[in-house]
C-alpha atoms as a PDB file:
ATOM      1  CA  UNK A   1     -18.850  24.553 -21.440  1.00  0.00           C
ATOM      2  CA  UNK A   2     -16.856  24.891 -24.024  1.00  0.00           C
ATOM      3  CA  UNK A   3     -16.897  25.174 -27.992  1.00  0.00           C
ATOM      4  CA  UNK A   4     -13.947  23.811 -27.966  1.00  0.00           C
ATOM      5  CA  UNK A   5     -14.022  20.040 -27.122  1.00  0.00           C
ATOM      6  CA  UNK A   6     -11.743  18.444 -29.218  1.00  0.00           C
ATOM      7  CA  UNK A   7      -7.791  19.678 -30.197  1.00  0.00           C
ATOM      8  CA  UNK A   8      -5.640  17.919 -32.345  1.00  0.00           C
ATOM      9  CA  UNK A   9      -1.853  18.748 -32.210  1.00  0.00           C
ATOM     10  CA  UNK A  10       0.558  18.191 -35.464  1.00  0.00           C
ATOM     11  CA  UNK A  11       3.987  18.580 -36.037  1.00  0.00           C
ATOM     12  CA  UNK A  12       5.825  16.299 -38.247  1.00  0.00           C
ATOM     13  CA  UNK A  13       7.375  12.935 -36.806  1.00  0.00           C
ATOM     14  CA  UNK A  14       4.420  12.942 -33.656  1.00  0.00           C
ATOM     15  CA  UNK A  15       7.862  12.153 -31.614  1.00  0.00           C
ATOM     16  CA  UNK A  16       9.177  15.870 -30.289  1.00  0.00           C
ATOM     17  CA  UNK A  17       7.180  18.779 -30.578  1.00  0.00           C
ATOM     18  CA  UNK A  18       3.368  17.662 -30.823  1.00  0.00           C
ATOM     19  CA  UNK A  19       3.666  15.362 -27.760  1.00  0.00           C
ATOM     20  CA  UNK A  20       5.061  18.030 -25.199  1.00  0.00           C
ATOM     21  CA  UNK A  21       2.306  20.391 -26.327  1.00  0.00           C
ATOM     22  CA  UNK A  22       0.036  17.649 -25.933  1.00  0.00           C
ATOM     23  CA  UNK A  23       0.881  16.875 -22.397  1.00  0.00           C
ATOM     24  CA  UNK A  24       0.944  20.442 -21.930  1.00  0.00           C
ATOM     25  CA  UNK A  25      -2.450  21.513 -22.838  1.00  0.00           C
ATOM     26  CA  UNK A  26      -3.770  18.309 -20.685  1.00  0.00           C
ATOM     27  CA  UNK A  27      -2.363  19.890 -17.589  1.00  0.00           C
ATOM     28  CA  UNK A  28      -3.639  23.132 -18.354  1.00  0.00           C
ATOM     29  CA  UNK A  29      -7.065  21.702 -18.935  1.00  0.00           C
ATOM     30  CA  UNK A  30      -7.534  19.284 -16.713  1.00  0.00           C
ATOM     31  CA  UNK A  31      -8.862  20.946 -13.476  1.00  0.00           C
ATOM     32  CA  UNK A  32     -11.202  23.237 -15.277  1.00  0.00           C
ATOM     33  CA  UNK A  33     -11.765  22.023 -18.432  1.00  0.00           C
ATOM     34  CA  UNK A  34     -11.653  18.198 -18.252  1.00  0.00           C
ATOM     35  CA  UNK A  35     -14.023  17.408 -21.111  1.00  0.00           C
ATOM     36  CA  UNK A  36     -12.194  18.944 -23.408  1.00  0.00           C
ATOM     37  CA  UNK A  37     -10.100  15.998 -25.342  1.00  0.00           C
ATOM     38  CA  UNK A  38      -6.237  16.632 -26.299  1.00  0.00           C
ATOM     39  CA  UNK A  39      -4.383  14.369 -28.840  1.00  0.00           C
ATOM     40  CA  UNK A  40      -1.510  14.641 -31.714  1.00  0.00           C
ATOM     41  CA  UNK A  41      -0.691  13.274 -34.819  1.00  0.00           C
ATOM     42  CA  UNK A  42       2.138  14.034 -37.401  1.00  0.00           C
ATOM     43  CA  UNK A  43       2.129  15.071 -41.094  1.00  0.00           C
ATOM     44  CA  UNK A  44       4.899  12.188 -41.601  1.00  0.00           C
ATOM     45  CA  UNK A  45       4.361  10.550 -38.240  1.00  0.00           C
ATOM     46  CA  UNK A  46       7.272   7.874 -37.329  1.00  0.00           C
ATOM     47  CA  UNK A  47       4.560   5.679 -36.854  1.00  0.00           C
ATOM     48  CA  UNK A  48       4.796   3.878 -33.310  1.00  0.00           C
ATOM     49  CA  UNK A  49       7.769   5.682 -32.393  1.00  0.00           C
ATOM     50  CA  UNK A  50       8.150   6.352 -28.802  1.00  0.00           C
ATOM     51  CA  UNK A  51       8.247  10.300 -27.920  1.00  0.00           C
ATOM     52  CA  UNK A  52      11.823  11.317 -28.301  1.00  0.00           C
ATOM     53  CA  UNK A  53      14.273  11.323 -25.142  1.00  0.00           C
ATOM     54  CA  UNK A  54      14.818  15.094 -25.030  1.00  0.00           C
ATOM     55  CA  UNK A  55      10.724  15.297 -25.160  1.00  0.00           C
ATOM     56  CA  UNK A  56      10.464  12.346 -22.712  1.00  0.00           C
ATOM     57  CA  UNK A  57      13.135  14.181 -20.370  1.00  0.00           C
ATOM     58  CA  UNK A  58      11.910  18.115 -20.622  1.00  0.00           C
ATOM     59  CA  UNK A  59       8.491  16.787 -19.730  1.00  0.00           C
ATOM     60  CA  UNK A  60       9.636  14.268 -16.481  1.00  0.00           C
ATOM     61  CA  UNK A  61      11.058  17.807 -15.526  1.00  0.00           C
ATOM     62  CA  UNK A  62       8.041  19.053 -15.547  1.00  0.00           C
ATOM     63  CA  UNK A  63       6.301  15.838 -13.854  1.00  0.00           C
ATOM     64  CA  UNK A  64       4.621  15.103 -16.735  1.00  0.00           C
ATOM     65  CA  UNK A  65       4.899  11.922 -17.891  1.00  0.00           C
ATOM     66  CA  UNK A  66       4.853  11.335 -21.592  1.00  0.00           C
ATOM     67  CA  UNK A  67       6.467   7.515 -21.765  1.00  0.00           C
ATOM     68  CA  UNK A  68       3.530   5.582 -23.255  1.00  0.00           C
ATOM     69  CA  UNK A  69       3.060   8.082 -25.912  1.00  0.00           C
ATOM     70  CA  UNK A  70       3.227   6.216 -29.575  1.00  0.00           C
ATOM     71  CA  UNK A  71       3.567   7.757 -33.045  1.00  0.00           C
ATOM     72  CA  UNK A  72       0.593   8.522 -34.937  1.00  0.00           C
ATOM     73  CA  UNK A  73      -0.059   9.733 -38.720  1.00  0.00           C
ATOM     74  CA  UNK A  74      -3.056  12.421 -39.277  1.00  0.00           C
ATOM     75  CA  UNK A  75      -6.040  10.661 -40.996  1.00  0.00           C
ATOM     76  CA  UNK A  76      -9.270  12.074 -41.851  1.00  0.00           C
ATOM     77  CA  UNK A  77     -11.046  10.779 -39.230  1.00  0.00           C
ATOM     78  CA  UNK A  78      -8.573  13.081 -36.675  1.00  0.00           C
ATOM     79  CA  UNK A  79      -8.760  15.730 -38.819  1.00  0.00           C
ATOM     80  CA  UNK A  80     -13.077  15.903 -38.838  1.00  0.00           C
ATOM     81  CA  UNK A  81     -13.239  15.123 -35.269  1.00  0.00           C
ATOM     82  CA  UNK A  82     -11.010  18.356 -34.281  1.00  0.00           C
ATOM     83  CA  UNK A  83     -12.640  21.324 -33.075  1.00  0.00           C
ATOM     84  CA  UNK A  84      -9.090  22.891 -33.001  1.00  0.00           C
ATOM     85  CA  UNK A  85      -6.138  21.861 -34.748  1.00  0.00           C
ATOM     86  CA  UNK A  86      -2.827  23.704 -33.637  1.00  0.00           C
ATOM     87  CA  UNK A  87       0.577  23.511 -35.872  1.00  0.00           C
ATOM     88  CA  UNK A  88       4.047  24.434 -35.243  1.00  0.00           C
ATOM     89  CA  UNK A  89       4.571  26.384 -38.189  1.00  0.00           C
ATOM     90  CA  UNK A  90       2.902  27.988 -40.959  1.00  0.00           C
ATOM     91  CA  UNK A  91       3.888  25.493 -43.667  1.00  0.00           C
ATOM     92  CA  UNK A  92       2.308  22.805 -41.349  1.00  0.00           C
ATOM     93  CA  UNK A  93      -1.173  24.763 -41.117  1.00  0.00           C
ATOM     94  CA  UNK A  94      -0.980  25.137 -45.145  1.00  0.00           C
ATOM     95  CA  UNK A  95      -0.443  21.330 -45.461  1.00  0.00           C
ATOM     96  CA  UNK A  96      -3.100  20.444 -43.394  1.00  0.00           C
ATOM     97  CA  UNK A  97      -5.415  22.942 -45.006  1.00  0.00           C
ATOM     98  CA  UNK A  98      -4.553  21.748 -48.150  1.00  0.00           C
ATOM     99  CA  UNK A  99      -4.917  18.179 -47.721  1.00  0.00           C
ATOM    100  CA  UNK A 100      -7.967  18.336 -45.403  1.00  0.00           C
ATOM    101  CA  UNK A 101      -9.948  21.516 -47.240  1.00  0.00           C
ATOM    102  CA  UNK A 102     -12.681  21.583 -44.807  1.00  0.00           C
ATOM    103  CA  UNK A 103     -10.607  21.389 -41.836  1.00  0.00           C
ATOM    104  CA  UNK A 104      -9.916  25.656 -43.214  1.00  0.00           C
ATOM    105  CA  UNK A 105     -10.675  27.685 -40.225  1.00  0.00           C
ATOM    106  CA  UNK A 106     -10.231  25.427 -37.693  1.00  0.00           C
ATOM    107  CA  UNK A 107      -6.721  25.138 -38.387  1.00  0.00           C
ATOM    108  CA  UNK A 108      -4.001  27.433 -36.373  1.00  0.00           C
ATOM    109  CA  UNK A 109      -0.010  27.663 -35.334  1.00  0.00           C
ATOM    110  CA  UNK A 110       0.552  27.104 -31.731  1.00  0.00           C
ATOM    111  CA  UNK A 111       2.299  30.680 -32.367  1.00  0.00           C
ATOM    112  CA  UNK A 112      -0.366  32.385 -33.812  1.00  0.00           C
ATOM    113  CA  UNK A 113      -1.131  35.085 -30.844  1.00  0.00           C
ATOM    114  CA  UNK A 114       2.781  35.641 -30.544  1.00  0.00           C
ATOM    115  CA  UNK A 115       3.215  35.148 -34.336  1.00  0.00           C
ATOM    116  CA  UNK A 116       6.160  32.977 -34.731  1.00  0.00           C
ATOM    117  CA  UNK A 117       6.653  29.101 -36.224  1.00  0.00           C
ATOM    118  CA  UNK A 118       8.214  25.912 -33.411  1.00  0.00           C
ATOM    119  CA  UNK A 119      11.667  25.034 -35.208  1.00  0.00           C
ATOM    120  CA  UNK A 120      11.726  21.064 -35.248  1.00  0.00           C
ATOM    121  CA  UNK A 121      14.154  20.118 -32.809  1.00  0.00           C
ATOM    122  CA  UNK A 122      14.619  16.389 -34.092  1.00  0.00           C
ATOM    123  CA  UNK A 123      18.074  14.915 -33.978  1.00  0.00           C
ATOM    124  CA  UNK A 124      19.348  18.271 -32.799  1.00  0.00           C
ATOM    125  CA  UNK A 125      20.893  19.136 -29.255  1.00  0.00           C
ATOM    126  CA  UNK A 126      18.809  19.905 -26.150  1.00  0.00           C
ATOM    127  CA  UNK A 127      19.239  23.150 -25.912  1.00  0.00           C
ATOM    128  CA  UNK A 128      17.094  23.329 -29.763  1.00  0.00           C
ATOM    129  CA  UNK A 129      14.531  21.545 -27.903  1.00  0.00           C
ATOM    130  CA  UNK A 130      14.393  23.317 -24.620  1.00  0.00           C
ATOM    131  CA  UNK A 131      13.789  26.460 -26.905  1.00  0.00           C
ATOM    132  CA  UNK A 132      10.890  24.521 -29.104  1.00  0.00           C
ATOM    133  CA  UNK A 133       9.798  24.106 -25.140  1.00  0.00           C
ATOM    134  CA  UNK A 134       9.714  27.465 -24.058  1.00  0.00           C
ATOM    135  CA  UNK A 135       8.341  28.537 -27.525  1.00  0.00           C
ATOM    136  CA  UNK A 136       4.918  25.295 -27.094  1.00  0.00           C
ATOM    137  CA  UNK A 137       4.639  26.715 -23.061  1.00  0.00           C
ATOM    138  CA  UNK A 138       4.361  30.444 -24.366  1.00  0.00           C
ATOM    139  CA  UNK A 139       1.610  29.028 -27.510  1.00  0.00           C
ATOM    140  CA  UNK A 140      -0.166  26.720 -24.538  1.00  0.00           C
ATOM    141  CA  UNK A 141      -0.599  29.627 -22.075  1.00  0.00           C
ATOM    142  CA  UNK A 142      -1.712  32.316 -25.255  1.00  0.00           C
ATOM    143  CA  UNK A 143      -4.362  29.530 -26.497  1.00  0.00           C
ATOM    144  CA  UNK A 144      -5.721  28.765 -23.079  1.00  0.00           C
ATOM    145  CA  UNK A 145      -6.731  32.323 -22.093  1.00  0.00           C
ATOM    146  CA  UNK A 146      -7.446  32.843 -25.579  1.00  0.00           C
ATOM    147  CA  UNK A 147     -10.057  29.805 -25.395  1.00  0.00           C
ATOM    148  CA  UNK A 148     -10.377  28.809 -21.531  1.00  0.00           C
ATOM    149  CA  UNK A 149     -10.333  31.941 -19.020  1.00  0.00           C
END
């Protein structure tokens, strides 16, 4: 069993980055680690918003299926129930240690192991967001043998 049971994944919007990595760490969990709960949340979530269309299409690529995913803003609540909470940059992990001071600790980039920030790929070409891609899968697999092998 884990320590690790819950993971909370920011970005900003909730609509590009956050909900790929999401998806992501489901898969990689799911066989041998299916207790452990995976959800995301933005720092200025487009609240409702569908996942974007290059997120929605990278992921049906990778038959994952992110369609029903909805915007959602970070809350307290999110924030206390996290075990984990992975970023996509450092600015984002000094926001949400900022506004959530005991959340300090528990509060990483997706990057961390390779050391490097997830540009935001919103409203910018699909080749931006096939890099943020690459960049999540790279964080995903780093985290889960960090945490999970």
């Amino acid at each position: 069993m884990s320590l690790i049971n819950n993971v909370l994944v920011i970005c900003i919007g909730n609509i590009c980055r956050s909900p790929m990595a999401e998806a992501l760490l489901k898969k990689a969990l799911a066989k041998e680690h299916p207790e452990v709960s995976v959800t995301s949340a933005g720092l200025g979530a487009l609240i409702d918003h569908p996942a974007d269309a290059n997120s929605l299409k990278l992921m049906q690529a990778q038959d994952i299926d992110i369609s029903a995913h909805r915007a959602r803003q970070i809350t307290p609540e999110l924030v206390f129930g996290s075990d984990l909470i992975l970023t996509m940059s450092t600015e984002q992990t000094e926001q949400v240690e900022k506004q959530f001071p005991s959340a300090k600790g528990r509060v990483h980039r997706i990057g961390k192991w390779g050391e490097y920030n997830i540009v935001d790929p919103f409203k910018r070409p699909e080749a931006i967001f096939k890099q943020a891609l690459t960049l999540i899968e790279q964080g995903i697999d780093d985290w889960h043998k960090k945490l999970w092998n």
